[in-house]
Every structure is written in structure tokens, then in C-alpha cells.
Protein backbone atom coordinates (compact mmCIF):
# COMPACT_ATOMS: atom_id res chain seq x y z
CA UNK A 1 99.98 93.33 101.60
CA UNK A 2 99.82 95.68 104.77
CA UNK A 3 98.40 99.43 103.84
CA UNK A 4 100.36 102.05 105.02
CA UNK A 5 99.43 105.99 105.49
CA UNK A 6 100.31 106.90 101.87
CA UNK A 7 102.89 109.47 101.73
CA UNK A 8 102.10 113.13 99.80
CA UNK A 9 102.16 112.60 95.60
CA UNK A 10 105.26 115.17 95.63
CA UNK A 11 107.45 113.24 98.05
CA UNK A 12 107.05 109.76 95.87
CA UNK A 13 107.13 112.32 92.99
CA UNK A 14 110.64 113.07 94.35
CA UNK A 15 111.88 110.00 95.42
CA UNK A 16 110.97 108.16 92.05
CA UNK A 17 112.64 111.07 89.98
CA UNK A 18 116.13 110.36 92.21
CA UNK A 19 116.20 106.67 92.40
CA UNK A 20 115.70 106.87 88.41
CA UNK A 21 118.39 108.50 87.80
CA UNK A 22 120.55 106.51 89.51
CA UNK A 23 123.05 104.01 87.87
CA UNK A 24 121.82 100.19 87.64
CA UNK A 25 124.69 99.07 89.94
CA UNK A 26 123.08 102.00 92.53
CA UNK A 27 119.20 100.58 91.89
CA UNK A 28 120.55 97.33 93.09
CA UNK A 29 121.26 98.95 96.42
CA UNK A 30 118.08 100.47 96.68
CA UNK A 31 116.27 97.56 96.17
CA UNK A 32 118.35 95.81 98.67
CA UNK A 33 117.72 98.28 101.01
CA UNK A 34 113.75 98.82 100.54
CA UNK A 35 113.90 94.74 101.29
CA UNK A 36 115.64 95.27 104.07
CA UNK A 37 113.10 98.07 105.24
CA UNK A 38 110.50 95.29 104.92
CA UNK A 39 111.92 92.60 106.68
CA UNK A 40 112.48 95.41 109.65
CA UNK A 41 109.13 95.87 109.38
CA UNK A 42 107.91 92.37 109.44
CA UNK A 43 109.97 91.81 112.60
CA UNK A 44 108.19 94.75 114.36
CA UNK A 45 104.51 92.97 113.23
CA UNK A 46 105.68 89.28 114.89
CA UNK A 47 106.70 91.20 118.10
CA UNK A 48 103.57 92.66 118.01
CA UNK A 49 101.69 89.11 117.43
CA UNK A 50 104.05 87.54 120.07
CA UNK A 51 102.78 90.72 122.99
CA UNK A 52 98.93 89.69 121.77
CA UNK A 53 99.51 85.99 122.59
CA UNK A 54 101.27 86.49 125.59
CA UNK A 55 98.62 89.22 126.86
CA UNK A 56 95.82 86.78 125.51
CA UNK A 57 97.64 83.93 127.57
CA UNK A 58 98.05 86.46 130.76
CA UNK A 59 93.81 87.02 130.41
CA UNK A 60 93.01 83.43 130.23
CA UNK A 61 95.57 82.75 133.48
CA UNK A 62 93.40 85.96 135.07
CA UNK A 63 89.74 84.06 133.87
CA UNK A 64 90.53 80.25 134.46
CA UNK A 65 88.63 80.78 137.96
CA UNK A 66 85.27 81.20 136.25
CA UNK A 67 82.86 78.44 135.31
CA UNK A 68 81.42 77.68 132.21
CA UNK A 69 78.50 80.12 132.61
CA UNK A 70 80.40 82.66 133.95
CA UNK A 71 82.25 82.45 130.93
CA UNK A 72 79.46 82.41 128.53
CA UNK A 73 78.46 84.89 130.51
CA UNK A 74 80.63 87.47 129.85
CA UNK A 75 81.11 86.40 126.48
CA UNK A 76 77.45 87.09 125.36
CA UNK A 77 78.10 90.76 127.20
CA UNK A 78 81.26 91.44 125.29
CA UNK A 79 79.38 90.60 121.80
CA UNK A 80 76.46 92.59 122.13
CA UNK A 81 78.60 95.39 123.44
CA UNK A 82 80.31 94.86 120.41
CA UNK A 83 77.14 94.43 118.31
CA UNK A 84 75.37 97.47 120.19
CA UNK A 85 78.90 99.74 119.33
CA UNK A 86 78.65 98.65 115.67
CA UNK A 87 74.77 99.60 115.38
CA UNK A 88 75.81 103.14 116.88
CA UNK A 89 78.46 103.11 114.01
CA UNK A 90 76.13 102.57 111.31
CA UNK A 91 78.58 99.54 110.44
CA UNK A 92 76.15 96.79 111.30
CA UNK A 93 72.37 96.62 111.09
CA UNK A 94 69.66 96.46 114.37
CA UNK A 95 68.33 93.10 113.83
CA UNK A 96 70.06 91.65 111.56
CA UNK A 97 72.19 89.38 114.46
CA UNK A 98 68.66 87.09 114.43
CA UNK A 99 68.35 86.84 110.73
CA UNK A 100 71.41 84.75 110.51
């Protein structure tokens, strides 16, 4: 299930007050088109998986000149930036990388 900025109490409020009072024949229309909504929506996420893989494929093209420990290399920089960033966030914990 993907979260979603919640919309305000009064405009679900709203919306739930209308499509209840709409004949069954009319709710079958709305729950067509809230599954259409979703599959629109699902589309838009596998584009957006498709432009990672191809960007992720574009990097490694840009990268296949290094060696090995070039690689590692930069690797080990990228995760303690990482690491270092989280600390500074209060989202991970100095020292507890070694404890593992």
C-alpha cells in the first residue's frame, strides 16, 4: 500500500457524504473509476522504476573504467557519507556500524 499526503478530514468528509448518496448503479461507476485512478497511478510508479534502471544502467556505463579498488573505493566513501548524514540526523547511532 503506497501512503499518500492525506487530504483535509472535511474534503473526505465531503466526498464520502456525496458518493453515499448516490444510487448503487452510480457507486458502481465510482468504484470503476477510483480503480482506474489506481492503475493510472501504478503506471506513473513503473515509469518511474524504468528512469531508475536506465539512469542506474547509464552510471555503471559512466564507472566500468574503474578497477576493483577504485570501486570499493568509492563505495566505502558513499556509505560513511551516508552513515556520517544519518548520525547528524539522529536516525542512526555513532558506533553502532562496528557493533554489528
Amino acid at each position: 500500500m503506497t501512503l499518500v499526503a492525506s487530504p483535509s478530514h472535511d474534503l473526505v468528509r465531503r466526498a464520502v457524504i456525496e458518493v453515499a448518496q448516490l444510487p448503487e448503479n452510480e457507486l458502481l461507476v465510482v468504484i470503476e473509476m477510483v480503480g482506474d485512478l489506481k492503475k493510472q497511478r501504478a503506471q506513473k510508479k513503473r515509469a518511474t522504476a524504468a528512469e531508475l534502471v536506465a539512469r542506474a544502467r547509464q552510471r555503471a556505463t559512466e564507472i566500468s573504467h574503474l578497477s576493483r579498488e577504485e570501486m570499493m573505493e568509492r563505495f566505502s566513501q558513499t556509505v560513511e557519507a551516508i552513515r556520517a548524514e544519518a548520525i547528524a540526523k539522529g536516525t542512526a547511532i555513532d558506533g553502532e556500524w562496528e557493533s554489528d
